[in-house]
C-alpha atoms as a PDB file:
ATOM      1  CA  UNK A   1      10.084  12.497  51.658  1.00  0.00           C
ATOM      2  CA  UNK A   2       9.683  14.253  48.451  1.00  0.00           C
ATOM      3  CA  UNK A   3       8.216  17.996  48.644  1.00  0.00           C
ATOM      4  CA  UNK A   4       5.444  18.301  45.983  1.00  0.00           C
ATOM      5  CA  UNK A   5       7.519  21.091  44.642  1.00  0.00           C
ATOM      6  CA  UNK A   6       9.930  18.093  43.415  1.00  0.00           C
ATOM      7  CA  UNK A   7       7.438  15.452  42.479  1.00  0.00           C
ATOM      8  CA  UNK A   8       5.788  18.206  40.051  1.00  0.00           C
ATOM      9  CA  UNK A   9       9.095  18.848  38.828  1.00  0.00           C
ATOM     10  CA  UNK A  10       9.984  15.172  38.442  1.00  0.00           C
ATOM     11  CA  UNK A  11       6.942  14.986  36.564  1.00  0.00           C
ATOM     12  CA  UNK A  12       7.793  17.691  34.194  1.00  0.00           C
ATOM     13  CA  UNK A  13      11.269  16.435  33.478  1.00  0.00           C
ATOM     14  CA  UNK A  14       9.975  12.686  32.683  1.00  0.00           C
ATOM     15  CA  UNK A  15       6.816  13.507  30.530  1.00  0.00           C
ATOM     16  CA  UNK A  16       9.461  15.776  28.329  1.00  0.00           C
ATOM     17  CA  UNK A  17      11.403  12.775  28.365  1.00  0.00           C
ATOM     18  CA  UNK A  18       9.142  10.297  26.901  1.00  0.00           C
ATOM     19  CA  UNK A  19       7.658  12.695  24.689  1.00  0.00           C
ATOM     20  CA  UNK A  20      10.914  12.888  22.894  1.00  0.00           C
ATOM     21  CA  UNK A  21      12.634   9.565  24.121  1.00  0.00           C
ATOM     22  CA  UNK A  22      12.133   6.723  21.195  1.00  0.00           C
ATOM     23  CA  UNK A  23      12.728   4.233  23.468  1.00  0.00           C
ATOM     24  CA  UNK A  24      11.970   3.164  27.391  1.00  0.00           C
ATOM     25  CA  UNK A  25      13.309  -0.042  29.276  1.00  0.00           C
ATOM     26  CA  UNK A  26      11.633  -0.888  32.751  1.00  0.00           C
ATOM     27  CA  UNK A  27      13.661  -3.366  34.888  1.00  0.00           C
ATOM     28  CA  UNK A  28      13.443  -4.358  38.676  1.00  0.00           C
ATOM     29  CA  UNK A  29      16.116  -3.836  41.024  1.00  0.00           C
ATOM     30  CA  UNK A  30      15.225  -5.390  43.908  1.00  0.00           C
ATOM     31  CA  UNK A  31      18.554  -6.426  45.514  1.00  0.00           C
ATOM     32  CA  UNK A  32      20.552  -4.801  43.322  1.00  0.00           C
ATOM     33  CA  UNK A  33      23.498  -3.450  45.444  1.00  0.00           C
ATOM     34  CA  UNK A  34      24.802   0.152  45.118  1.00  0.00           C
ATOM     35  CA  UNK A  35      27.622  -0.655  43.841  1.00  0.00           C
ATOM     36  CA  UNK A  36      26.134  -2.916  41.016  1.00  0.00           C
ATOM     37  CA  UNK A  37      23.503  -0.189  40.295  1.00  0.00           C
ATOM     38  CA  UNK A  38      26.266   2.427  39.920  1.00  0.00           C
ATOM     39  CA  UNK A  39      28.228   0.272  37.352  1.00  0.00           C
ATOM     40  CA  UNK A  40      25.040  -0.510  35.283  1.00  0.00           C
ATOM     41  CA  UNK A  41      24.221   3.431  35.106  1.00  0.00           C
ATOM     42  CA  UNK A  42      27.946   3.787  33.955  1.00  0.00           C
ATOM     43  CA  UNK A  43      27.672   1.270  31.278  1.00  0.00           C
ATOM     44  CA  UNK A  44      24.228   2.994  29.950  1.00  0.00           C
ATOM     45  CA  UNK A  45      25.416   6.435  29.992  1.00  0.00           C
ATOM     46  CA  UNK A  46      28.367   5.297  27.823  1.00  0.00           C
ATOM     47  CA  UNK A  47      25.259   3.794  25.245  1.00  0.00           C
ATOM     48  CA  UNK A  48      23.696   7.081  25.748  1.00  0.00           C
ATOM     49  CA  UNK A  49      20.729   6.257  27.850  1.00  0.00           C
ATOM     50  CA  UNK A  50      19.562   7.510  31.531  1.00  0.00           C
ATOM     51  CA  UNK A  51      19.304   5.220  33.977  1.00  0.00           C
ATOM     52  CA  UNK A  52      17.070   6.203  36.965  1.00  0.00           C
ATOM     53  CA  UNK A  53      14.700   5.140  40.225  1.00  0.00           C
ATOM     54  CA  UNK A  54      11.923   7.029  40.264  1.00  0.00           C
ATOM     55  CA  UNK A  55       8.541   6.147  42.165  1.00  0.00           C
ATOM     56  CA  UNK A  56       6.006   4.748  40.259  1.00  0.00           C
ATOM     57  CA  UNK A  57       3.461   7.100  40.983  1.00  0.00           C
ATOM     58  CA  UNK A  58       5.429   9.659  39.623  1.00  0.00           C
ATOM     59  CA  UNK A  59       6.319   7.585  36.321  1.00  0.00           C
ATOM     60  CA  UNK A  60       2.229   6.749  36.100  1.00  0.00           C
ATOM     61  CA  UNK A  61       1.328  10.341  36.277  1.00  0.00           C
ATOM     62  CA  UNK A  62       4.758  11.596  33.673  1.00  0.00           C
ATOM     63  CA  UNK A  63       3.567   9.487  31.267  1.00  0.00           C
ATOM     64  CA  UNK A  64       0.087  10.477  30.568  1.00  0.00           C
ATOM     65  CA  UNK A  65      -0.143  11.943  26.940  1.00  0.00           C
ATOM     66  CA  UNK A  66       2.865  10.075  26.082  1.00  0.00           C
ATOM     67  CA  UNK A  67       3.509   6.679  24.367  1.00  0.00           C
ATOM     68  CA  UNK A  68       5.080   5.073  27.549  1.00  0.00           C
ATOM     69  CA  UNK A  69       1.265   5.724  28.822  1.00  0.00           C
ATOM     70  CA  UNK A  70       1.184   2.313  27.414  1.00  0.00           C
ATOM     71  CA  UNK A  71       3.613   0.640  29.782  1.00  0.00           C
ATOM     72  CA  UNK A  72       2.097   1.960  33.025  1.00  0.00           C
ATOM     73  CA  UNK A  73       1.325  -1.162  34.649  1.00  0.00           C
ATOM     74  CA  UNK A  74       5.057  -2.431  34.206  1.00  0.00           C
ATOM     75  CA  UNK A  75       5.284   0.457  36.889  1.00  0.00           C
ATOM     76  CA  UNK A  76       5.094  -1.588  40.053  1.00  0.00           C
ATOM     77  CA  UNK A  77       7.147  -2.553  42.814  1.00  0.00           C
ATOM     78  CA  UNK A  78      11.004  -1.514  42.503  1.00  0.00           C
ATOM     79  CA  UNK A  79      11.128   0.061  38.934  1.00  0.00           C
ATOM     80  CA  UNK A  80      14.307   1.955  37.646  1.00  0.00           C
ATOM     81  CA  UNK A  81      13.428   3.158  33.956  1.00  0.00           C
ATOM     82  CA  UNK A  82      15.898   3.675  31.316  1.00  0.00           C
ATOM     83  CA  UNK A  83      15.276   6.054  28.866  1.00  0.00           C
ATOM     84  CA  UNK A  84      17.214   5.865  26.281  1.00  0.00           C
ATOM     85  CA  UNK A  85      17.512   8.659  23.106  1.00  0.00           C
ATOM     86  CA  UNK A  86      19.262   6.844  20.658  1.00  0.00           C
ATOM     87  CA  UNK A  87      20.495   2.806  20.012  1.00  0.00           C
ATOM     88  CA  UNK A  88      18.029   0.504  21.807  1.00  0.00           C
ATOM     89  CA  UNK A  89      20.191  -2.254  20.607  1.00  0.00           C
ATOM     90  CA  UNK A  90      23.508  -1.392  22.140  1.00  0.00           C
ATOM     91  CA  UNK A  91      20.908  -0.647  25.923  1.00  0.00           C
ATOM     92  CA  UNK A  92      19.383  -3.783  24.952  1.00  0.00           C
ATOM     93  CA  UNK A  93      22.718  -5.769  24.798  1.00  0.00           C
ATOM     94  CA  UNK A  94      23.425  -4.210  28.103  1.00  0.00           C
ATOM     95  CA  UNK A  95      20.388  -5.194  30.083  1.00  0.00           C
ATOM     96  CA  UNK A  96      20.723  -8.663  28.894  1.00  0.00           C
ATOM     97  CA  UNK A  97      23.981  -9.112  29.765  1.00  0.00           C
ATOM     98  CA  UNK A  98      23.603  -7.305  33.037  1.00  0.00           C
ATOM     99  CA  UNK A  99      20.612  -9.540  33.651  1.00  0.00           C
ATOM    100  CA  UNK A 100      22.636 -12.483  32.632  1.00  0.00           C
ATOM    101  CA  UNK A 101      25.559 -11.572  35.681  1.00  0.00           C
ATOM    102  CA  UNK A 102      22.945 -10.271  37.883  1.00  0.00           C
ATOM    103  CA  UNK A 103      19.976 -12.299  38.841  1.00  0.00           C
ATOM    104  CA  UNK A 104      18.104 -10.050  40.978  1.00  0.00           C
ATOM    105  CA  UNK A 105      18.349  -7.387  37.628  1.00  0.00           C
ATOM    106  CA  UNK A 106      14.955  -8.649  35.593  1.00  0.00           C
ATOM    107  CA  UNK A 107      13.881  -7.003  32.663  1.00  0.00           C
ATOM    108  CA  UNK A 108      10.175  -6.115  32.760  1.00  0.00           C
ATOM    109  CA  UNK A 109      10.011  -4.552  29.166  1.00  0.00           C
ATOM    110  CA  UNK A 110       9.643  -1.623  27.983  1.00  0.00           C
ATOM    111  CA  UNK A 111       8.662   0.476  24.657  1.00  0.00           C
ATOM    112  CA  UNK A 112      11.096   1.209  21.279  1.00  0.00           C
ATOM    113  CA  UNK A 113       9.931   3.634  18.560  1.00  0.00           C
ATOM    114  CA  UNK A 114       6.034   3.347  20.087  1.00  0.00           C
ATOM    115  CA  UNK A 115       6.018  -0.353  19.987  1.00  0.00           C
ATOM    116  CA  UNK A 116       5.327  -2.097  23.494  1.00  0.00           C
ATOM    117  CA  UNK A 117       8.397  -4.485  23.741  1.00  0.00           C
ATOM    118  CA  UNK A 118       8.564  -7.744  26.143  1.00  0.00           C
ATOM    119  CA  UNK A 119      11.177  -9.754  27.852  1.00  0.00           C
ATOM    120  CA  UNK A 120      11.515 -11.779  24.781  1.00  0.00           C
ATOM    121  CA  UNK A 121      11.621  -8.931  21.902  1.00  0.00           C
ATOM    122  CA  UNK A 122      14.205  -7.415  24.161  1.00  0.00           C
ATOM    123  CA  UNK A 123      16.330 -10.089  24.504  1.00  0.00           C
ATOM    124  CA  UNK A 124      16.004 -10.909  20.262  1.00  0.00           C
ATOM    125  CA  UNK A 125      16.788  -6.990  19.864  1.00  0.00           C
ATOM    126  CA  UNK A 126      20.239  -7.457  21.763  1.00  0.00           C
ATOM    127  CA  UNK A 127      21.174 -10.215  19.465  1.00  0.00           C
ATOM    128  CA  UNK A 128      21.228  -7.876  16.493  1.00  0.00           C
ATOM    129  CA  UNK A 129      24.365  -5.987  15.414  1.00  0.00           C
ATOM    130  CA  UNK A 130      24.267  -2.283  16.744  1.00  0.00           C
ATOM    131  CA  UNK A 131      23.442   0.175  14.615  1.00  0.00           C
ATOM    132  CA  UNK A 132      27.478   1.537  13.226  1.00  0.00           C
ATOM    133  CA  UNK A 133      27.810  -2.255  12.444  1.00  0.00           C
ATOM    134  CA  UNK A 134      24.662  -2.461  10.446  1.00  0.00           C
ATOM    135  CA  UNK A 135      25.413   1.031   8.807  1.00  0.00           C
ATOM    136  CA  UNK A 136      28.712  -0.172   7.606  1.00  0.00           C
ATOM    137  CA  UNK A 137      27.392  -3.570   6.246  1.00  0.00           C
ATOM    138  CA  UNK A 138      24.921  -1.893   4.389  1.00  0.00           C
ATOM    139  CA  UNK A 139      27.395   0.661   3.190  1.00  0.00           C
ATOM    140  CA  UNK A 140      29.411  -2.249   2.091  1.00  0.00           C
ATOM    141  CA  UNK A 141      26.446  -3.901   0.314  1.00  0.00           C
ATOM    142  CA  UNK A 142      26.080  -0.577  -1.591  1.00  0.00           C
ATOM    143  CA  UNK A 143      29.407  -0.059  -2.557  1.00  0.00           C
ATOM    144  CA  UNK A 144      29.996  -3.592  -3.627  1.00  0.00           C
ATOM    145  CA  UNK A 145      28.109  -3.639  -6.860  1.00  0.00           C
ATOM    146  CA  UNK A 146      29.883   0.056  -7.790  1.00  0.00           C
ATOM    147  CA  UNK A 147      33.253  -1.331  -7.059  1.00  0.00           C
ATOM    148  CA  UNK A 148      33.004  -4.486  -9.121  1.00  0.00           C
ATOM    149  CA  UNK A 149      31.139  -2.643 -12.024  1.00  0.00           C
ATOM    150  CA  UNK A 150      34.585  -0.257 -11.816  1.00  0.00           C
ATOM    151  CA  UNK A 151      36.858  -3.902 -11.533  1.00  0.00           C
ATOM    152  CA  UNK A 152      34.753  -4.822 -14.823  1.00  0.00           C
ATOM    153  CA  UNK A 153      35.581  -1.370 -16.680  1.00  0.00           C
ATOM    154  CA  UNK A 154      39.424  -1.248 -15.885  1.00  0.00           C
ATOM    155  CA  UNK A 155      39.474  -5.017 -16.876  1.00  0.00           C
ATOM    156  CA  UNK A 156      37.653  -4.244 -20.192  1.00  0.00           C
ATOM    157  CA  UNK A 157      40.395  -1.540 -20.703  1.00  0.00           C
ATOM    158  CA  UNK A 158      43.402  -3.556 -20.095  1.00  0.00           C
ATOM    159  CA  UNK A 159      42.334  -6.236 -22.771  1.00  0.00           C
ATOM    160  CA  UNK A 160      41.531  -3.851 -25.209  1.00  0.00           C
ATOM    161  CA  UNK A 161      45.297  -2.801 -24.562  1.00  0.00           C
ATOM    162  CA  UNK A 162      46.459  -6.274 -24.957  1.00  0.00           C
ATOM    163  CA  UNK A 163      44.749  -6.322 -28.147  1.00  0.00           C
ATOM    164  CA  UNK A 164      46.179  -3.298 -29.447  1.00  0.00           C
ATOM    165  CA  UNK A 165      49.593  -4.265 -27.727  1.00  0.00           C
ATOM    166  CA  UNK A 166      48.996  -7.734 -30.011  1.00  0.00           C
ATOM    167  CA  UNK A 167      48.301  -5.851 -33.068  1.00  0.00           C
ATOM    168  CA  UNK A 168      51.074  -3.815 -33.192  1.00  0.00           C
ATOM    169  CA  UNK A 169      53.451  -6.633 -32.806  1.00  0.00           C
ATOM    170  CA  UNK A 170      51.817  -8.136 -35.314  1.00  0.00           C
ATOM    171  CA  UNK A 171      52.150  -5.329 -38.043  1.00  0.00           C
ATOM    172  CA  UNK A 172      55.996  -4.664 -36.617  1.00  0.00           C
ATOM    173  CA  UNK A 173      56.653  -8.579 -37.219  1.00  0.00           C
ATOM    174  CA  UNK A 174      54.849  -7.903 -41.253  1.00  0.00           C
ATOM    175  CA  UNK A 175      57.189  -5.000 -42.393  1.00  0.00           C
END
């Protein structure tokens, strides 16, 4: 049993978490084995995000004045909350596919950049690219234009070479 010395600190450390977390993910664990739970919290970590089982009462309470107040009734029965500080796609990815191998994992939702997210708009999100991969496409899409406007410029160049190239034959061939 928990002294109220740590439930108050508990409290503290969660409500500064979702005040400065952009994104939450609730899932239930029921039957989730040890083992299991300990490789999902290594995968998570490695996607930057904290995976953790906390009571409920104490997640309720954390997240008043907060914009995870507005997933407080996903907080019921066995809830493990991951709070995640940067790519909700790449945590997404990893619930689903964690889901996806284990059953008794099931994604109740959960909250990205103060928008209340469902089973469904978490399992679209993990479809997307992560974020490097979208940074680097649209990098590309940027740099495309530029490159080919260069390709133009150096082709414009090398005929007006040709020409001159042409031209001077020409005159060599009249004297």
């Amino acid at each position: 049993m928990l002294t109220k010395a740590v439930k108050q600190e508990i409290i503290r450390e969660f409500n500064e978490k979702f005040k400065s977390a952009p994104s939450l993910f609730v899932v239930e664990y029921k039957g989730l084995k040890v083992k299991e739970m300990e490789e999902l919290r290594k995968r998570l970590k490695k996607a930057r995000a904290e995976f953790r089982v906390v009571k409920n009462n104490l997640l309720k309470l954390a997240s008043r004045g907060t914009e995870i107040e507005k997933v407080q009734s996903l907080f019921e029965g066995p809830t493990a909350v991951a709070v995640c500080q940067e790519d909700p796609v790449s945590v997404s990815k990893i619930f689903v596919e964690s889901a996806k191998e284990l059953p008794v994992l099931k994604l109740k939702g959960g909250i990205i950049e103060g928008k209340v997210v469902g089973v469904e708009d978490i399992s679209k999100l993990s479809e997307l690219p992560s974020r490097e991969v979208l940074l680097s496409q649209f990098v590309g899409l940027l740099s495309s234009p530029i490159s080919n406007f260069i390709y133009v410029l150096l082709e414009l160049q090398r005929h007006l070479l040709y020409a001159l190239y042409a031209l001077k034959e020409q005159k060599e061939k009249s004297v």
